[in-house]
Protein backbone atom coordinates (compact mmCIF):
# COMPACT_ATOMS: atom_id res chain seq x y z
CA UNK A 1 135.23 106.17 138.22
CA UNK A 2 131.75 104.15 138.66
CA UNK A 3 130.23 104.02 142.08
CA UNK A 4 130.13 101.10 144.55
CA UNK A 5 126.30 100.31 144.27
CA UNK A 6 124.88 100.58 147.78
CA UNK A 7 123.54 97.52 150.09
CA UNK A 8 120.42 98.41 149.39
CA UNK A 9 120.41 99.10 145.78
CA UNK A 10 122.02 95.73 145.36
CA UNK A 11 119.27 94.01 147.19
CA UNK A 12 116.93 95.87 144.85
CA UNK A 13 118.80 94.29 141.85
CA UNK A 14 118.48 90.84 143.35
CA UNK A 15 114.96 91.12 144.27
CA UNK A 16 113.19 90.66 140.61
CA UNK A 17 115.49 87.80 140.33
CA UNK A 18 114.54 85.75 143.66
CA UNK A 19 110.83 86.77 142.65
CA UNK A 20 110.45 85.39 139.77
CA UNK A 21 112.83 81.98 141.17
CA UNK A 22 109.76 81.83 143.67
CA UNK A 23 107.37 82.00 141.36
CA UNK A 24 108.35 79.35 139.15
CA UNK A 25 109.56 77.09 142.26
CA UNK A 26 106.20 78.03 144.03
CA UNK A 27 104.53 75.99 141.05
CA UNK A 28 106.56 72.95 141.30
CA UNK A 29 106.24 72.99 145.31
CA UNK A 30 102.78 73.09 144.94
CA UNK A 31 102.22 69.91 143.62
CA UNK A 32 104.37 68.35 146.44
CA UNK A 33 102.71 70.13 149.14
CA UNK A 34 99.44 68.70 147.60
CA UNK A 35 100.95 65.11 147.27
CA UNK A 36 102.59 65.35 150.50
CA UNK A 37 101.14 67.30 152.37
CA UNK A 38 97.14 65.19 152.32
CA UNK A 39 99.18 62.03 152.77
CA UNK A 40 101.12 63.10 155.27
CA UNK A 41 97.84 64.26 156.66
CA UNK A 42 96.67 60.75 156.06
CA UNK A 43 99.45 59.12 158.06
CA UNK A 44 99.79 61.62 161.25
CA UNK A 45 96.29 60.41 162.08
CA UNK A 46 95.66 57.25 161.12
CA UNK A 47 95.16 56.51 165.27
CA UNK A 48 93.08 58.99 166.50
CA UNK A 49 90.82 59.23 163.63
CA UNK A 50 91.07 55.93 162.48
CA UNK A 51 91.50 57.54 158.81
CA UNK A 52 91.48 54.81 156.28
CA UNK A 53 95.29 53.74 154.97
CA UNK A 54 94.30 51.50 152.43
CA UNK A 55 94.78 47.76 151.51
CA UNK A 56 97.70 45.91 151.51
CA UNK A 57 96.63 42.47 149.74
CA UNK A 58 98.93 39.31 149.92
CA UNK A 59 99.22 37.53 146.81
CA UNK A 60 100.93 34.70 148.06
CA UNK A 61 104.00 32.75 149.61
CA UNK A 62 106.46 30.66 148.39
CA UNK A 63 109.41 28.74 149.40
CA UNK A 64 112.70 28.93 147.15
CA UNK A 65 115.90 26.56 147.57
CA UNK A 66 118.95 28.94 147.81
CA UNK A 67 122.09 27.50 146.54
CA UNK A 68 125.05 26.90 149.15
CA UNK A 69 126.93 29.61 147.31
CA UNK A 70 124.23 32.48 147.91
CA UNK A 71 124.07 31.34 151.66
CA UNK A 72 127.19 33.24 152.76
CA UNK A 73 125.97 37.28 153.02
CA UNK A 74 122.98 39.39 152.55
CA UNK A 75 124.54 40.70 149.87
CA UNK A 76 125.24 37.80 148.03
CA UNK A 77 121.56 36.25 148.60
CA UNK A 78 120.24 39.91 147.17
CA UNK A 79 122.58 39.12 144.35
CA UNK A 80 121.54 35.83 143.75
CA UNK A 81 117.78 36.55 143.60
CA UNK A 82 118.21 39.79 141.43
CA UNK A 83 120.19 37.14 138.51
CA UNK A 84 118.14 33.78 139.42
CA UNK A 85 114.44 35.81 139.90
CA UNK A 86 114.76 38.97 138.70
CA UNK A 87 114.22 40.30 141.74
CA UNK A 88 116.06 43.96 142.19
CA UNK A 89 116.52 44.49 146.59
CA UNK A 90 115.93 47.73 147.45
CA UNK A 91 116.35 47.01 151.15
CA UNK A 92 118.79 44.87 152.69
CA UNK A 93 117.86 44.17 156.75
CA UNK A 94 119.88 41.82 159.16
CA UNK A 95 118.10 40.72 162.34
CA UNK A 96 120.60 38.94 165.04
CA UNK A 97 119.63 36.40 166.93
CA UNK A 98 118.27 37.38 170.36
CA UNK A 99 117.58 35.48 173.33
CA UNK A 100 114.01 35.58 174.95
CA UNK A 101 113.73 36.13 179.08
CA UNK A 102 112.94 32.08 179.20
CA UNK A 103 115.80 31.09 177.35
CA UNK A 104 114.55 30.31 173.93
CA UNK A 105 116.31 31.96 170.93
CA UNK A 106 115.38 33.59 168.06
CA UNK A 107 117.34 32.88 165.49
CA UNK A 108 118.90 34.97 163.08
CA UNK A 109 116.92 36.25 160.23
CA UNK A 110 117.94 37.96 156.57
CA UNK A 111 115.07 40.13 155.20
CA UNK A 112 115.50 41.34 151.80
CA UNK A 113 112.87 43.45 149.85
CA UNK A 114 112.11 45.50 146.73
CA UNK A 115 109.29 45.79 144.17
CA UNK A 116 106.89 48.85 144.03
CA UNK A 117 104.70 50.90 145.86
CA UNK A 118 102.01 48.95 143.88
CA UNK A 119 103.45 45.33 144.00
CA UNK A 120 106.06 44.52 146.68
CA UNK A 121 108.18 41.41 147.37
CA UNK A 122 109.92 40.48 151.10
CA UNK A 123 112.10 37.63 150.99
CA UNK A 124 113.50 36.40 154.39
CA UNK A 125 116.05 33.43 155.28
CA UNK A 126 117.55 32.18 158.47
CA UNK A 127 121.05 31.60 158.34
CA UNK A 128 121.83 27.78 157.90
CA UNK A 129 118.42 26.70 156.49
CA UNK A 130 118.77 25.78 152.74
CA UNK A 131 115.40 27.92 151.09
CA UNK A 132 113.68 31.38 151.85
CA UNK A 133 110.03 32.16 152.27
CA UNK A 134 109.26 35.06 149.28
CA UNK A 135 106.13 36.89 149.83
CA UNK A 136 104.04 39.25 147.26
CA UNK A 137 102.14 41.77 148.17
CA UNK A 138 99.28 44.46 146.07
CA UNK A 139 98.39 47.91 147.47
CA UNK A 140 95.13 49.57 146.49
CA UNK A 141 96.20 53.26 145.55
CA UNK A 142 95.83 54.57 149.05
CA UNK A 143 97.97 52.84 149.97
CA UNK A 144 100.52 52.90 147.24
CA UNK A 145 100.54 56.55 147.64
CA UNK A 146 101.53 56.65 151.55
CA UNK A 147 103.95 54.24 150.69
CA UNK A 148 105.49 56.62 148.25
CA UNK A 149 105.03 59.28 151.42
CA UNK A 150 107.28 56.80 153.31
CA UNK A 151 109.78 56.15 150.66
CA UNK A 152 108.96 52.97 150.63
CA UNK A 153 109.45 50.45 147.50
CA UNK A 154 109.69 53.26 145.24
CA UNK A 155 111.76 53.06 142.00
CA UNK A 156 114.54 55.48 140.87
CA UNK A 157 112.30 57.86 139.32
CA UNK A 158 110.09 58.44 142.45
CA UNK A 159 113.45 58.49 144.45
CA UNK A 160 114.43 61.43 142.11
CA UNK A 161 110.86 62.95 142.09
CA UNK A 162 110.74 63.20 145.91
CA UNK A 163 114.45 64.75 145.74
CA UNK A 164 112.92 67.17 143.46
CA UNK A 165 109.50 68.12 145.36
CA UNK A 166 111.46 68.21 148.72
CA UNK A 167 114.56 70.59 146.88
CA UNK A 168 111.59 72.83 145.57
CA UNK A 169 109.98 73.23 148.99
CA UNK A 170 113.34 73.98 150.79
CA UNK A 171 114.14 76.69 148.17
CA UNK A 172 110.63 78.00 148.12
CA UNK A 173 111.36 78.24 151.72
CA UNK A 174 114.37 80.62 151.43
CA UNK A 175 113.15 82.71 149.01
CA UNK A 176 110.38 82.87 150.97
CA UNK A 177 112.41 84.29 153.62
CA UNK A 178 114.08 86.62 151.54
CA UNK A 179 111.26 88.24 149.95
CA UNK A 180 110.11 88.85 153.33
CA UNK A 181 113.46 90.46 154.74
CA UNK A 182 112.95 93.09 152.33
CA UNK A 183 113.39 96.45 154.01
CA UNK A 184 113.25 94.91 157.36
CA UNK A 185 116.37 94.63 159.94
CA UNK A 186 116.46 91.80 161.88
CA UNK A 187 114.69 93.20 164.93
CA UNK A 188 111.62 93.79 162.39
CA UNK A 189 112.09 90.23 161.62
CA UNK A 190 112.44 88.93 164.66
CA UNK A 191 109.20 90.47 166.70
CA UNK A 192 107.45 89.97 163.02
CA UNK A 193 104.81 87.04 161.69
CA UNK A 194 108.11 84.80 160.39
CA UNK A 195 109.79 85.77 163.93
CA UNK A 196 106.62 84.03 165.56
CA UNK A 197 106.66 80.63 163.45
CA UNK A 198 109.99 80.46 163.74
CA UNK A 199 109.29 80.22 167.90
CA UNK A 200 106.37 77.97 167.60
CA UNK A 201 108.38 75.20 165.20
CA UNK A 202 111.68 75.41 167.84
CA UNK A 203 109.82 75.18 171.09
CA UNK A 204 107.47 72.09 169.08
CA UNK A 205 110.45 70.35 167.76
CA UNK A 206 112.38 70.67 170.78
CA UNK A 207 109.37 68.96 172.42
CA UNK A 208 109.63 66.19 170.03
CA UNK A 209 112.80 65.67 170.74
CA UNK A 210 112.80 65.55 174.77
């Protein structure tokens, strides 16, 4: 009759495994917290230290008659400029009309965007006019690359790259974790170094949030 391997000898089994996932994880992760980590550096003091975010060039404006037909939704206008100008929306935004403290209005606007972090388009349209105003803009690389930081105008493969890098840091995380539970209970881990951060990230994030 074989014996029931013990917790502990288990865990021992387990560990080479996790090690080695860490490893190879550790070297993926490290090129998103490079990437991400000096932009995001970039972008949490951009006020204080008036750090540099790069230049955002226009290239231009231009008005475009819209068809009755593509008049009716957002999504039908998005529709209608992805088959009429090859333009592919990323972002669909719907601004109601609001009324000012003097009684004014401000009418309704549609504001429809895509492109790249390098090139970008914004096309907006008030309800009931019969053209939109399309406007181009360039990024220098700066600030290409915070706008990848942001998520912003970035194409299916940097939507899957940033799934990727942010996957490989929350797993490098855990293994993290579990490499250092190794022969500790959890009063070990909770007075311990991980214990500690663990404290400091609540208390700050519960700060953010008040």
């Amino acid at each position: 009759m074989n014996a029931i391997p013990s917790p502990a000898v288990s865990r021992t089994r387990w560990y080479p495994l996790i090690r080695q996932l860490h490893l190879w994880i550790g070297a993926w992760g490290a090129l998103a917290a490079i990437l991400f980590g000096f932009s995001g550096l970039f972008l949490n003091h951009r006020a204080i230290w008036q750090v540099p975010q790069g230049e955002r060039t226009p290239l231009g404006m231009q008005h475009i008659a819209v068809p009755t037909e593509a008049r009716a939704t957002p999504e039908g206008l998005a529709a209608w400029l992805k088959n009429s100008q090859g333009l592919s929306a990323n972002r669909v935004r719907v601004q109601d009309a609001e009324t000012k403290p003097d009684g004014s209005i401000d009418p309704a606007v549609w504001s429809i965007a895509g492109g790249t972090a390098h090139e970008s388009w914004n096309a907006e349209f008030v309800p009931g006019d019969a053209s939109l105003a399309l406007k181009r803009t360039r990024s220098d690389p700066l600030a290409t690359v915070l706008a990848l930081h942001k998520s912003q105008s970035g194409n299916i493969g940097w939507i899957l790259l940033a799934d990727s890098f942010g996957l490989a840091m929350g797993l490098l995380g855990i293994s993290g974790i579990v490499m250092w539970a190794r022969g500790r209970n959890a009063k070990e881990m909770a007075v311990s170094l991980l214990g500690l951060c663990a404290l400091v990230v609540a208390t700050l994030f519960g700060l953010g949030l008040a």
